[in-house]
N, C-alpha and C. Protein backbone atom coordinates (compact mmCIF):
# COMPACT_ATOMS: atom_id res chain seq x y z
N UNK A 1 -23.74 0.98 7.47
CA UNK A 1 -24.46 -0.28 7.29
C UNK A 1 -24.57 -0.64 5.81
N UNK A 2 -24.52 0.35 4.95
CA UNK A 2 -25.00 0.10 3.63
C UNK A 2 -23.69 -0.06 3.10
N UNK A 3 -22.65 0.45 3.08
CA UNK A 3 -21.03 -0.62 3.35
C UNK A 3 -20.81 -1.98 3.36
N UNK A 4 -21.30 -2.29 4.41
CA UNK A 4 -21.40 -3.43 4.93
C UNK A 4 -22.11 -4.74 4.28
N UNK A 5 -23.29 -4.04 3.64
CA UNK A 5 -24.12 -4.98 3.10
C UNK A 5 -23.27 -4.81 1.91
N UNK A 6 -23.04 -4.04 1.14
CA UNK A 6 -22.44 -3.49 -0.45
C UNK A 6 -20.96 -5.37 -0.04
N UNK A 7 -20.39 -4.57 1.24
CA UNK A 7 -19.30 -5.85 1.04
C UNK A 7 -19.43 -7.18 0.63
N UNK A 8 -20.64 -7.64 2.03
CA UNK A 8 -21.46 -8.51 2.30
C UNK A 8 -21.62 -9.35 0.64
N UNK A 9 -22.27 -8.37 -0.29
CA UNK A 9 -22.71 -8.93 -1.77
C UNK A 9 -21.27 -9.34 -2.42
N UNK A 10 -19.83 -8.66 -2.53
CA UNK A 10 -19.06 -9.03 -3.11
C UNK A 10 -18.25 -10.04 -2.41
N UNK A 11 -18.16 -10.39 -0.60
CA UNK A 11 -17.91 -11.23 0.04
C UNK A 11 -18.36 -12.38 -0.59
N UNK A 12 -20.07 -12.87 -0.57
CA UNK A 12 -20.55 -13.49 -0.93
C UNK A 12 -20.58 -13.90 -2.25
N UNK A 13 -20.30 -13.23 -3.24
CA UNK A 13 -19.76 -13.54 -4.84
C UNK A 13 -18.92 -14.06 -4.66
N UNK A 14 -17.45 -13.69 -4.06
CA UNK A 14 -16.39 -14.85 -3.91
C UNK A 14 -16.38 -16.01 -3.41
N UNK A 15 -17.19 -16.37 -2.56
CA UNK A 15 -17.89 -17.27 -1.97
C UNK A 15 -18.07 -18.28 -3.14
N UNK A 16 -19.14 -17.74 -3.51
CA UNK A 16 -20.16 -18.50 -4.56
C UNK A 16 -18.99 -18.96 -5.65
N UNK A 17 -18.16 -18.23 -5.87
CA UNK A 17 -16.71 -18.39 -6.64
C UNK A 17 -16.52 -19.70 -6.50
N UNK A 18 -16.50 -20.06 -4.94
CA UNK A 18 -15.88 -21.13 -4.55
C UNK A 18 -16.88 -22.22 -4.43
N UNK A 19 -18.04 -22.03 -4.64
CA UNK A 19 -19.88 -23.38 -4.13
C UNK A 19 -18.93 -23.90 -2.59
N UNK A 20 -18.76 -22.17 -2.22
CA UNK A 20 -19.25 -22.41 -0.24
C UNK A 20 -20.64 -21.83 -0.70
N UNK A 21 -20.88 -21.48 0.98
CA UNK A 21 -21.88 -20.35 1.29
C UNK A 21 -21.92 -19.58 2.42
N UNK A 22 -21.94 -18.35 2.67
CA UNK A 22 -21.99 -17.74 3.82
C UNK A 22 -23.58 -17.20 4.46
N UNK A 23 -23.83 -18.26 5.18
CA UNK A 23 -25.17 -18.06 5.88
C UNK A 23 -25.27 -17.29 7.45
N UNK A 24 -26.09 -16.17 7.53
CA UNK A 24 -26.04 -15.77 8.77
C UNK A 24 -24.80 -14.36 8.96
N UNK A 25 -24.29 -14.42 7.96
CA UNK A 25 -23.43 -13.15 8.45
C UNK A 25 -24.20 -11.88 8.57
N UNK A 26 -23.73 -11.34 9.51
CA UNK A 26 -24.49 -9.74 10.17
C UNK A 26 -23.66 -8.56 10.17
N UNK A 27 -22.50 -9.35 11.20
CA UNK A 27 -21.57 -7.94 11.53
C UNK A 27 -20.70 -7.84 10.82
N UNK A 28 -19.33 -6.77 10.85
CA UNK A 28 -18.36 -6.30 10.30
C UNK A 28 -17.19 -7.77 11.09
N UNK A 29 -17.57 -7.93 11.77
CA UNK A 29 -16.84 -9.11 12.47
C UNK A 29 -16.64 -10.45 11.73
N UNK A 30 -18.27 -10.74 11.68
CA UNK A 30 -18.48 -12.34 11.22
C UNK A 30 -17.59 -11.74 9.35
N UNK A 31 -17.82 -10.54 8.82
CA UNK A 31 -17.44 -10.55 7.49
C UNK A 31 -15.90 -10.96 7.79
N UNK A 32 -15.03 -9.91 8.35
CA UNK A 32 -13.88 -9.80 8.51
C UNK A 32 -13.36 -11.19 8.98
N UNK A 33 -14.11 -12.40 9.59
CA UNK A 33 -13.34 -13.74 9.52
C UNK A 33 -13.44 -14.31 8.36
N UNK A 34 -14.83 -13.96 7.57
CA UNK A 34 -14.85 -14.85 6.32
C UNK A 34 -13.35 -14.53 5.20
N UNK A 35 -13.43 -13.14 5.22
CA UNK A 35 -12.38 -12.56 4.53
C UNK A 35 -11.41 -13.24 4.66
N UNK A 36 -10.89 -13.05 6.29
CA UNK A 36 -9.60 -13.83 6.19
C UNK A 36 -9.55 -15.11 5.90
N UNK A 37 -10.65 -16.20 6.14
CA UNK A 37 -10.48 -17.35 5.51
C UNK A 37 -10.05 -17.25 3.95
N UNK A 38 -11.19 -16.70 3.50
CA UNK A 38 -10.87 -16.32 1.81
C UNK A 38 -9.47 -16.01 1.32
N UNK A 39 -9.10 -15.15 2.44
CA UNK A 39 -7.74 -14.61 1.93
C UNK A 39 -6.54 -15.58 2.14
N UNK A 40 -6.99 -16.95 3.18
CA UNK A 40 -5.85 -17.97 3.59
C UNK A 40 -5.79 -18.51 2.41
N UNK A 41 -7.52 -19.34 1.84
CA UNK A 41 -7.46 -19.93 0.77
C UNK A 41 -6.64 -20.17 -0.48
N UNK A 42 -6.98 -18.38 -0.78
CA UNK A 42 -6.52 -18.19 -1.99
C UNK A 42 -5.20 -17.83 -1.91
N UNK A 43 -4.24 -17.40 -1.13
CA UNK A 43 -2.73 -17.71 -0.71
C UNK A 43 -2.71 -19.23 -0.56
N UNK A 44 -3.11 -19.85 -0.08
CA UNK A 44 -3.03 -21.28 -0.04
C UNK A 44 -2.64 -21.87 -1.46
N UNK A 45 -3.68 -21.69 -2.38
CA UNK A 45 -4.16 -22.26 -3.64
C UNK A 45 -3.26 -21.69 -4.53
N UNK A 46 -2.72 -20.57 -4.52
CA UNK A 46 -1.91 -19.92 -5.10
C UNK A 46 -0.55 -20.87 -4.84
N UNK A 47 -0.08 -20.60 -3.56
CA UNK A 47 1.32 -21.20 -3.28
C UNK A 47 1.22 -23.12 -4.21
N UNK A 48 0.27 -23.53 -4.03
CA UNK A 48 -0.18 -24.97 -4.52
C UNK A 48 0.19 -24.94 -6.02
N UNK A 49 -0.18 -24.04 -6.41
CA UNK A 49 -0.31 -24.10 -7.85
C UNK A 49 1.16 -23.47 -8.46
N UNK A 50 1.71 -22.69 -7.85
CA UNK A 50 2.97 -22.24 -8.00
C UNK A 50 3.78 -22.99 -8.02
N UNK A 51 4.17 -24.07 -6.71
CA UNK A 51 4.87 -25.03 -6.54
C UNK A 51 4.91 -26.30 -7.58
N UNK A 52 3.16 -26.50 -8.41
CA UNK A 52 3.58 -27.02 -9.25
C UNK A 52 3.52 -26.67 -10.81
N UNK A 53 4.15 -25.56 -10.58
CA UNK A 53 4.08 -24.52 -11.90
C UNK A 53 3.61 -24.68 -12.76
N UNK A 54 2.08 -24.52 -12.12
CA UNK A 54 0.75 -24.28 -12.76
C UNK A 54 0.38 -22.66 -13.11
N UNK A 55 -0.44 -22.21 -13.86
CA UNK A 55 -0.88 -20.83 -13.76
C UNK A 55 -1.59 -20.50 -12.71
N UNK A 56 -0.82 -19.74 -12.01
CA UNK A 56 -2.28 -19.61 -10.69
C UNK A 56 -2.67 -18.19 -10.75
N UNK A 57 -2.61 -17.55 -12.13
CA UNK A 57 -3.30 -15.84 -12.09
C UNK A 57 -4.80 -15.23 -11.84
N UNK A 58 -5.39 -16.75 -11.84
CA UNK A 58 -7.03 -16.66 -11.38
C UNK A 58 -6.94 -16.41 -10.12
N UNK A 59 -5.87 -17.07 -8.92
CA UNK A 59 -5.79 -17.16 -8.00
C UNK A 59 -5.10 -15.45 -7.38
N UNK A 60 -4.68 -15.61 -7.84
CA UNK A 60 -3.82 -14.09 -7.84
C UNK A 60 -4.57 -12.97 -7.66
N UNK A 61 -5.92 -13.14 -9.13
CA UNK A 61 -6.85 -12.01 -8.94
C UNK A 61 -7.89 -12.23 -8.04
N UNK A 62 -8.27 -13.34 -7.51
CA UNK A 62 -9.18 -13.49 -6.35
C UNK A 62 -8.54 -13.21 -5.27
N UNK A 63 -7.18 -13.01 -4.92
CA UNK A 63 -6.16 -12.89 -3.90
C UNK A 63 -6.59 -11.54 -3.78
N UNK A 64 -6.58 -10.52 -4.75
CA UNK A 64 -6.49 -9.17 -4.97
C UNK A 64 -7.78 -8.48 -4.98
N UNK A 65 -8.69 -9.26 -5.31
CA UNK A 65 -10.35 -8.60 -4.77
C UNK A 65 -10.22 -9.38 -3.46
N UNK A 66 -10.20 -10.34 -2.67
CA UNK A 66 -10.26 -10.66 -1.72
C UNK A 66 -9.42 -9.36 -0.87
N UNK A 67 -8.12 -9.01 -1.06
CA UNK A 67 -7.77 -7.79 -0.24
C UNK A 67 -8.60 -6.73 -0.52
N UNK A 68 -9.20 -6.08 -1.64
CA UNK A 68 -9.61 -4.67 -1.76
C UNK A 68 -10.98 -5.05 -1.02
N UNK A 69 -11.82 -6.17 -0.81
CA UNK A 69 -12.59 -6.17 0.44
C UNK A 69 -12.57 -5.96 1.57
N UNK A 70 -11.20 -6.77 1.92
CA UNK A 70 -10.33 -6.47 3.76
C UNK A 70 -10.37 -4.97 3.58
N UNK A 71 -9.37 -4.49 2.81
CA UNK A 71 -9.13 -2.83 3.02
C UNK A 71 -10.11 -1.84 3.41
N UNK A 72 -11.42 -2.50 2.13
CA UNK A 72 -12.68 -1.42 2.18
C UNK A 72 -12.89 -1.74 3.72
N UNK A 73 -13.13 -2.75 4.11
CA UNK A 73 -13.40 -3.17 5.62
C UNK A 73 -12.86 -2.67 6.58
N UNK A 74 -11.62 -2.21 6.10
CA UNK A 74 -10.91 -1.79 7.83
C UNK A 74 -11.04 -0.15 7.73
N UNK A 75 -11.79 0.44 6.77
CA UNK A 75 -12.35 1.53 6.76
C UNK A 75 -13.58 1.79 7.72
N UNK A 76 -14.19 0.73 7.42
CA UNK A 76 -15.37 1.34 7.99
C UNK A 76 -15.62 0.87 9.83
N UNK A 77 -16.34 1.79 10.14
CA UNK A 77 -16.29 1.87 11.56
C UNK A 77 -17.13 0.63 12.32
């Protein structure tokens, strides 16, 4: 549980990254959809910015804490 919440705080920093907000999340579930939204995003925003060969290395590194969250996640039980 204390995993979970630990994620929960850096989930929610990326979040805030973005002025969303994630209200109400509980389980390893509700995290693990936010994630993957996060993780569409920022592949999204990335490919956007690539295409118009922009720098997208901000995007890149939110791409890359956005996975080391998924990962920590599919650790825990």
């Amino acid at each position: 549980m204390k995993e979970i919440k630990s994620l929960l705080v850096k989930l929610e920093n990326e979040i805030d990254n973005l002025n969303l907000r994630a209200v109400g999340i509980k389980t390893k579930d509700q995290i693990k959809i936010e994630v993957d939204k996060m993780y569409a995003f920022y592949t999204l925003e990335m490919c956007k910015m690539k295409l118009k060969g922009k720098d997208f290395s901000e995007c890149k590194e939110a791409l890359l804490r956005t996975k080391s969250i998924y990962e920590k996640l599919k650790t825990l039980k």
